[in-house]
C-alpha atoms as a PDB file:
ATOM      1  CA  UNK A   1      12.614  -5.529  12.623  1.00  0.00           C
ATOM      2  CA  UNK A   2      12.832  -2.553  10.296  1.00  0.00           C
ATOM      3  CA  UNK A   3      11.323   0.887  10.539  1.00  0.00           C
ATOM      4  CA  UNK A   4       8.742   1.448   7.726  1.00  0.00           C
ATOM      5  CA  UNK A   5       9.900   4.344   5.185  1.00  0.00           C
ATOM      6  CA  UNK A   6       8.553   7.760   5.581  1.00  0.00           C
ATOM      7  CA  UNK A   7       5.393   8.542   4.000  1.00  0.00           C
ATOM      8  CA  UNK A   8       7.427  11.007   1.708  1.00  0.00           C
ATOM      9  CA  UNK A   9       9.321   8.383   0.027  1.00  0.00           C
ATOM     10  CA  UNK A  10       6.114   6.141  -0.294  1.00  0.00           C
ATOM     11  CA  UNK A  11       4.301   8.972  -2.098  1.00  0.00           C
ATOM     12  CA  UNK A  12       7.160   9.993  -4.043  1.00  0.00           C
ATOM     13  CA  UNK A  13       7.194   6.579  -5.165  1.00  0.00           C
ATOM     14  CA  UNK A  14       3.271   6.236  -6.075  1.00  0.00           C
ATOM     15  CA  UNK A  15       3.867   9.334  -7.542  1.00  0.00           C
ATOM     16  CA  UNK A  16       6.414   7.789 -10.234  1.00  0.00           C
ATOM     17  CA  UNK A  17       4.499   4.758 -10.287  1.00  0.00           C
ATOM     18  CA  UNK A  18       1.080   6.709 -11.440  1.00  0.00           C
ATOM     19  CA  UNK A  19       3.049   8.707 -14.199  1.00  0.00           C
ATOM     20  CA  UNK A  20       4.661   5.741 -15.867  1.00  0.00           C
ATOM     21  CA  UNK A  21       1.178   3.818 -15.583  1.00  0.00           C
ATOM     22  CA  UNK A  22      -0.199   6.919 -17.389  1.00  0.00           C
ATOM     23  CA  UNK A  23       2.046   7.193 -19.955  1.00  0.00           C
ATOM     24  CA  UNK A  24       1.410   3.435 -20.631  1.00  0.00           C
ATOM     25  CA  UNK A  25      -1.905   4.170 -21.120  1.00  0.00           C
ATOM     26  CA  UNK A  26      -1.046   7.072 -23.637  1.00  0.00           C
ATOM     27  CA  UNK A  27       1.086   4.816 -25.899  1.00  0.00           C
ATOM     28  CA  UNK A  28      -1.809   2.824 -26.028  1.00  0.00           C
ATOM     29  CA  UNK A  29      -4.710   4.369 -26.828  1.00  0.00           C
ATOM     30  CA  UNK A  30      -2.643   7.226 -27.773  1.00  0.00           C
ATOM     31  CA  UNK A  31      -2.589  11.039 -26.012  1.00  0.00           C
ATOM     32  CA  UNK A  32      -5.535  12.215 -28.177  1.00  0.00           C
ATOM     33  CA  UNK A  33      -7.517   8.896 -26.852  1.00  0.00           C
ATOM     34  CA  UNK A  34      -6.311   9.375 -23.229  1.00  0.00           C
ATOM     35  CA  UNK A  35      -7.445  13.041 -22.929  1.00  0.00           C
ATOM     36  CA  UNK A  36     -10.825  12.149 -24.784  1.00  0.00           C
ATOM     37  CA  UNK A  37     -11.914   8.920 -23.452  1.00  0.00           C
ATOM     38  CA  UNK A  38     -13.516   9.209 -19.979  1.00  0.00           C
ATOM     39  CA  UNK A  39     -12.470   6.118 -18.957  1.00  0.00           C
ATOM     40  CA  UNK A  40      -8.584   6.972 -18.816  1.00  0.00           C
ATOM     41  CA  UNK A  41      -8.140   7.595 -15.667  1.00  0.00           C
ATOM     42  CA  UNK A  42      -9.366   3.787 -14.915  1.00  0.00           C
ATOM     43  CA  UNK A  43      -7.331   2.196 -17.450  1.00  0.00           C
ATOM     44  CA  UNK A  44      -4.779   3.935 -16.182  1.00  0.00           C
ATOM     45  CA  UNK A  45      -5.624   2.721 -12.670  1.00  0.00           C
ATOM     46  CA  UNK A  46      -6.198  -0.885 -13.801  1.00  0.00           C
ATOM     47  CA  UNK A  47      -2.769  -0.597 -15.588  1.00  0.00           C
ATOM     48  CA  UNK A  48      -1.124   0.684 -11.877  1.00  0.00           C
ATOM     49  CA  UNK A  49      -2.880  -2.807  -9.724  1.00  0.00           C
ATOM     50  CA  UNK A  50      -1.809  -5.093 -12.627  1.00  0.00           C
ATOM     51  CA  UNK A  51       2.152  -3.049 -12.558  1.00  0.00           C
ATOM     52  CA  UNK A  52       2.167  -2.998  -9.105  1.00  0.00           C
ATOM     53  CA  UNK A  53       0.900  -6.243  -8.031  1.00  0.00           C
ATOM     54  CA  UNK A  54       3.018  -7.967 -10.504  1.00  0.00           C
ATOM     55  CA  UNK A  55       6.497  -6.405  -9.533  1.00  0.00           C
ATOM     56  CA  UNK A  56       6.090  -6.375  -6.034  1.00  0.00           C
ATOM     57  CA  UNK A  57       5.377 -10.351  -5.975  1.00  0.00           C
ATOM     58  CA  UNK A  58       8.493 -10.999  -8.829  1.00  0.00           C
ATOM     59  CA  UNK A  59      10.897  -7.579  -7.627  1.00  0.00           C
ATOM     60  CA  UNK A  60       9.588  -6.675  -4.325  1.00  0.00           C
ATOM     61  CA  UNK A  61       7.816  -3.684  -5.612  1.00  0.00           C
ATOM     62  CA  UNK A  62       5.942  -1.655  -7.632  1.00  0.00           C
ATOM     63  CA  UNK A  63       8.135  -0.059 -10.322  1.00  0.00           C
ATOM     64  CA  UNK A  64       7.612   3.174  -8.497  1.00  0.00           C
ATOM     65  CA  UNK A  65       8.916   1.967  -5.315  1.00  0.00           C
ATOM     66  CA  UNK A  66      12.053   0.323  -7.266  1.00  0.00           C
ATOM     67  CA  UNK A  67      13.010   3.431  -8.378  1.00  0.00           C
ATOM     68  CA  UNK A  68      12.946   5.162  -5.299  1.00  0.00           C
ATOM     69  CA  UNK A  69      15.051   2.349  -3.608  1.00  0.00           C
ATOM     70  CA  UNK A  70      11.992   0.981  -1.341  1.00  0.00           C
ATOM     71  CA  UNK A  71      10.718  -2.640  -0.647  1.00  0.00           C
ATOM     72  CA  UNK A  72       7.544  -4.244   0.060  1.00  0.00           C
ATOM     73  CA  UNK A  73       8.300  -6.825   2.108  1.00  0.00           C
ATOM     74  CA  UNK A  74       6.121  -9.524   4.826  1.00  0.00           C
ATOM     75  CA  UNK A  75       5.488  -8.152   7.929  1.00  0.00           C
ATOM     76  CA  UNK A  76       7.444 -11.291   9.980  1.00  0.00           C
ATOM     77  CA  UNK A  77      10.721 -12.304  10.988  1.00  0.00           C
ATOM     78  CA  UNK A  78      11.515 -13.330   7.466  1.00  0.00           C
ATOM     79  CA  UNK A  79      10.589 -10.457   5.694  1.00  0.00           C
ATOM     80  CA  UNK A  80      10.622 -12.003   2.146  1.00  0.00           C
ATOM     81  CA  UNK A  81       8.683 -10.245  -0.862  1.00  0.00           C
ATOM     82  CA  UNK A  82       5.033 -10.851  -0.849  1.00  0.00           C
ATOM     83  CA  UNK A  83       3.186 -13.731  -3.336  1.00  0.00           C
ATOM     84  CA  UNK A  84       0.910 -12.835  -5.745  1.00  0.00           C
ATOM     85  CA  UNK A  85      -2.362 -12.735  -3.954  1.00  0.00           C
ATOM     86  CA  UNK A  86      -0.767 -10.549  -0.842  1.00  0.00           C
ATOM     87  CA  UNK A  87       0.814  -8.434  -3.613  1.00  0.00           C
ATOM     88  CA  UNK A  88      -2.992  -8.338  -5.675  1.00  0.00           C
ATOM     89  CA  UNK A  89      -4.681  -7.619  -2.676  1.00  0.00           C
ATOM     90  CA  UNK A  90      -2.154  -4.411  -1.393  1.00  0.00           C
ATOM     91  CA  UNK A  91      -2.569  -3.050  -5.192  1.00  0.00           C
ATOM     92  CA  UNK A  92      -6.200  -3.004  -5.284  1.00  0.00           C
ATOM     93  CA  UNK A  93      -6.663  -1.349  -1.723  1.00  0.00           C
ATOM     94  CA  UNK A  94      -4.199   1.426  -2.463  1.00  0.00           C
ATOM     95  CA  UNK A  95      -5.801   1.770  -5.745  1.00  0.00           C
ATOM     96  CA  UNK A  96      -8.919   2.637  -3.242  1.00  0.00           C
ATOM     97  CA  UNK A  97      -7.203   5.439  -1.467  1.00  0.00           C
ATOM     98  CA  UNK A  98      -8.780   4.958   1.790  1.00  0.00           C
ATOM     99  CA  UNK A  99      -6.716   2.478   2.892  1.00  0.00           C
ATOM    100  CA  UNK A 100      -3.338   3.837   2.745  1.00  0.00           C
ATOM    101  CA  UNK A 101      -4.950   6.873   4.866  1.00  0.00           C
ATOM    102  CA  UNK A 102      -5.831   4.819   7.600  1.00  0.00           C
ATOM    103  CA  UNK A 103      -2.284   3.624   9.719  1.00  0.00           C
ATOM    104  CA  UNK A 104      -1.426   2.116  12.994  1.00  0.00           C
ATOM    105  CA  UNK A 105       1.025   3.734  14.794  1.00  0.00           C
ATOM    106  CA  UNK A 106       4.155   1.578  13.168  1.00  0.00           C
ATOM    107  CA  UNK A 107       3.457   3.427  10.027  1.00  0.00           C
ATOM    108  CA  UNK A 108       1.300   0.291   7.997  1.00  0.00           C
ATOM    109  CA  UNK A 109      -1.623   1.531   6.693  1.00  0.00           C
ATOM    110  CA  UNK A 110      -4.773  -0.534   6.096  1.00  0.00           C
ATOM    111  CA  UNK A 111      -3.661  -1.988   2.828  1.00  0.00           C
ATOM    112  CA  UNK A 112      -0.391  -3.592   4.336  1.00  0.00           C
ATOM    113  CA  UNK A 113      -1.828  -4.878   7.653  1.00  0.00           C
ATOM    114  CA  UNK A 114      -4.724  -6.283   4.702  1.00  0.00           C
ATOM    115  CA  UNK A 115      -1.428  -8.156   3.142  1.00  0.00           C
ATOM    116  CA  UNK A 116       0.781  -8.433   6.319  1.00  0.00           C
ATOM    117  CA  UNK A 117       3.150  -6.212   4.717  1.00  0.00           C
ATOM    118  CA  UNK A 118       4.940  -3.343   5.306  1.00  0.00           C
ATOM    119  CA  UNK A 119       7.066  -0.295   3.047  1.00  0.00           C
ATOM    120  CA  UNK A 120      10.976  -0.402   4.409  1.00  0.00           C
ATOM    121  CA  UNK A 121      13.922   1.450   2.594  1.00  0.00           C
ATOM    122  CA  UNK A 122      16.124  -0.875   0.156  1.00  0.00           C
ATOM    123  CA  UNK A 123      18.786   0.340   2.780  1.00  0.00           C
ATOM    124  CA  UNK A 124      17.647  -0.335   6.069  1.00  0.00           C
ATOM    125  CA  UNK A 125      16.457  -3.569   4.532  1.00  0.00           C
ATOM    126  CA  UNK A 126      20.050  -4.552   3.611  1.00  0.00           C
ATOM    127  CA  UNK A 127      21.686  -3.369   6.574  1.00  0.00           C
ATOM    128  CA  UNK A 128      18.782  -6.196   8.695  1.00  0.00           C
ATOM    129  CA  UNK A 129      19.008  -9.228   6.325  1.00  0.00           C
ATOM    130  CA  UNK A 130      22.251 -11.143   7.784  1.00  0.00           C
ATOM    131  CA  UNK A 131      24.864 -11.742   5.000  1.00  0.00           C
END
Protein backbone atom coordinates (compact mmCIF):
# COMPACT_ATOMS: atom_id res chain seq x y z
CA UNK A 1 0.00 0.00 0.00
CA UNK A 2 0.93 3.58 -0.80
CA UNK A 3 1.54 6.54 1.44
CA UNK A 4 -1.15 9.25 0.90
CA UNK A 5 0.42 12.63 -0.60
CA UNK A 6 1.20 15.44 1.67
CA UNK A 7 -1.44 17.79 2.45
CA UNK A 8 0.69 20.46 0.51
CA UNK A 9 0.33 18.85 -2.74
CA UNK A 10 -3.47 18.14 -2.07
CA UNK A 11 -4.07 21.85 -1.44
CA UNK A 12 -1.89 22.98 -4.09
CA UNK A 13 -3.96 20.94 -6.20
CA UNK A 14 -7.56 22.23 -4.90
CA UNK A 15 -5.99 25.32 -5.21
CA UNK A 16 -5.61 24.95 -9.19
CA UNK A 17 -8.69 23.12 -9.30
CA UNK A 18 -10.81 26.21 -7.63
CA UNK A 19 -9.12 28.80 -10.06
CA UNK A 20 -9.87 26.99 -13.27
CA UNK A 21 -13.54 26.25 -11.88
CA UNK A 22 -13.65 30.06 -11.39
CA UNK A 23 -12.55 31.12 -14.45
CA UNK A 24 -15.18 28.74 -15.98
CA UNK A 25 -17.62 30.47 -14.30
CA UNK A 26 -16.28 33.93 -15.62
CA UNK A 27 -16.45 32.87 -19.31
CA UNK A 28 -19.81 32.16 -18.58
CA UNK A 29 -21.61 34.59 -17.06
CA UNK A 30 -18.82 36.81 -17.85
CA UNK A 31 -16.27 38.78 -15.16
CA UNK A 32 -18.73 41.71 -14.79
CA UNK A 33 -21.57 38.89 -13.92
CA UNK A 34 -19.19 36.91 -11.64
CA UNK A 35 -18.14 39.91 -9.47
CA UNK A 36 -21.89 41.16 -9.38
CA UNK A 37 -23.97 38.17 -8.96
CA UNK A 38 -23.98 36.87 -5.35
CA UNK A 39 -24.37 33.60 -6.26
CA UNK A 40 -20.79 33.15 -7.94
CA UNK A 41 -19.10 31.74 -5.56
CA UNK A 42 -21.77 28.67 -5.71
CA UNK A 43 -21.77 28.31 -9.31
CA UNK A 44 -18.44 28.27 -9.09
CA UNK A 45 -18.59 25.57 -6.41
CA UNK A 46 -21.24 23.54 -8.27
CA UNK A 47 -18.93 23.86 -11.37
CA UNK A 48 -15.77 22.33 -8.97
CA UNK A 49 -18.24 18.86 -7.65
CA UNK A 50 -19.48 18.42 -11.27
CA UNK A 51 -15.26 18.92 -12.60
CA UNK A 52 -14.10 17.01 -9.97
CA UNK A 53 -16.41 14.21 -9.65
CA UNK A 54 -16.39 13.69 -13.30
CA UNK A 55 -12.51 13.43 -13.87
CA UNK A 56 -11.68 11.59 -10.98
CA UNK A 57 -14.25 8.64 -11.99
CA UNK A 58 -13.01 8.91 -16.08
CA UNK A 59 -8.97 10.26 -15.21
CA UNK A 60 -8.49 9.46 -11.67
CA UNK A 61 -8.80 13.00 -10.61
CA UNK A 62 -9.93 16.22 -10.39
CA UNK A 63 -8.24 18.40 -13.04
CA UNK A 64 -6.43 20.04 -10.20
CA UNK A 65 -4.97 16.95 -8.92
CA UNK A 66 -3.93 15.93 -12.69
CA UNK A 67 -1.95 18.73 -12.92
CA UNK A 68 -0.12 18.37 -9.91
CA UNK A 69 0.68 14.65 -10.79
CA UNK A 70 -1.72 13.12 -7.91
CA UNK A 71 -4.35 10.24 -8.02
CA UNK A 72 -7.47 9.44 -6.35
CA UNK A 73 -7.51 6.06 -6.14
CA UNK A 74 -9.74 3.00 -3.88
CA UNK A 75 -8.54 2.50 -0.68
CA UNK A 76 -7.91 -1.63 -1.32
CA UNK A 77 -5.47 -3.87 -2.69
CA UNK A 78 -6.50 -2.90 -6.17
CA UNK A 79 -6.36 0.59 -5.97
CA UNK A 80 -8.26 1.37 -9.25
CA UNK A 81 -9.90 4.96 -9.85
CA UNK A 82 -13.12 5.45 -8.09
CA UNK A 83 -16.86 5.10 -10.04
CA UNK A 84 -19.00 7.76 -10.32
CA UNK A 85 -20.99 7.71 -7.16
CA UNK A 86 -17.60 7.24 -4.86
CA UNK A 87 -16.16 10.03 -7.04
CA UNK A 88 -19.82 12.28 -6.53
CA UNK A 89 -19.83 11.61 -3.08
CA UNK A 90 -15.77 12.72 -2.30
CA UNK A 91 -16.65 16.03 -4.46
CA UNK A 92 -19.56 17.09 -2.56
CA UNK A 93 -17.93 16.50 1.00
CA UNK A 94 -14.80 18.43 0.12
CA UNK A 95 -16.97 20.97 -1.39
CA UNK A 96 -18.21 21.08 2.50
CA UNK A 97 -14.85 21.81 3.95
CA UNK A 98 -15.29 20.02 7.10
CA UNK A 99 -14.54 16.91 5.92
CA UNK A 100 -11.20 17.15 4.49
CA UNK A 101 -10.27 18.76 8.07
CA UNK A 102 -11.13 15.85 9.88
CA UNK A 103 -8.21 12.77 9.14
CA UNK A 104 -7.23 9.52 10.62
CA UNK A 105 -3.87 9.12 11.26
CA UNK A 106 -2.98 7.51 7.55
CA UNK A 107 -3.62 10.91 6.21
CA UNK A 108 -7.59 10.18 4.69
CA UNK A 109 -9.72 12.67 5.73
CA UNK A 110 -13.48 12.23 6.22
CA UNK A 111 -14.39 12.64 2.61
CA UNK A 112 -12.10 9.66 1.41
CA UNK A 113 -12.82 7.17 4.24
CA UNK A 114 -16.80 8.51 3.04
CA UNK A 115 -15.62 7.04 -0.60
CA UNK A 116 -12.97 4.44 0.52
CA UNK A 117 -10.47 6.45 -1.16
CA UNK A 118 -7.39 7.88 -0.63
CA UNK A 119 -4.88 10.97 -2.39
CA UNK A 120 -1.37 9.07 -3.50
CA UNK A 121 1.33 10.76 -5.79
CA UNK A 122 1.12 9.72 -9.67
CA UNK A 123 4.72 8.49 -8.67
CA UNK A 124 4.53 6.41 -5.80
CA UNK A 125 1.44 5.06 -7.51
CA UNK A 126 3.52 3.85 -10.50
CA UNK A 127 6.38 2.67 -8.70
CA UNK A 128 3.32 0.04 -6.55
CA UNK A 129 1.20 -1.05 -9.58
CA UNK A 130 3.29 -4.24 -10.91
CA UNK A 131 4.17 -3.84 -14.65
Amino acid sequence: MVDTASWAHRVGALVVDWIACTLIVMLVIGPGGWSDDPYAGFYTTGVYVVESAVFTALLGGSFGKLVTRLRVVRHDETMRPLELIPALVRSILVALVIPPLIFWSDGRGLHDVAARSMTVRLADLKAATPA
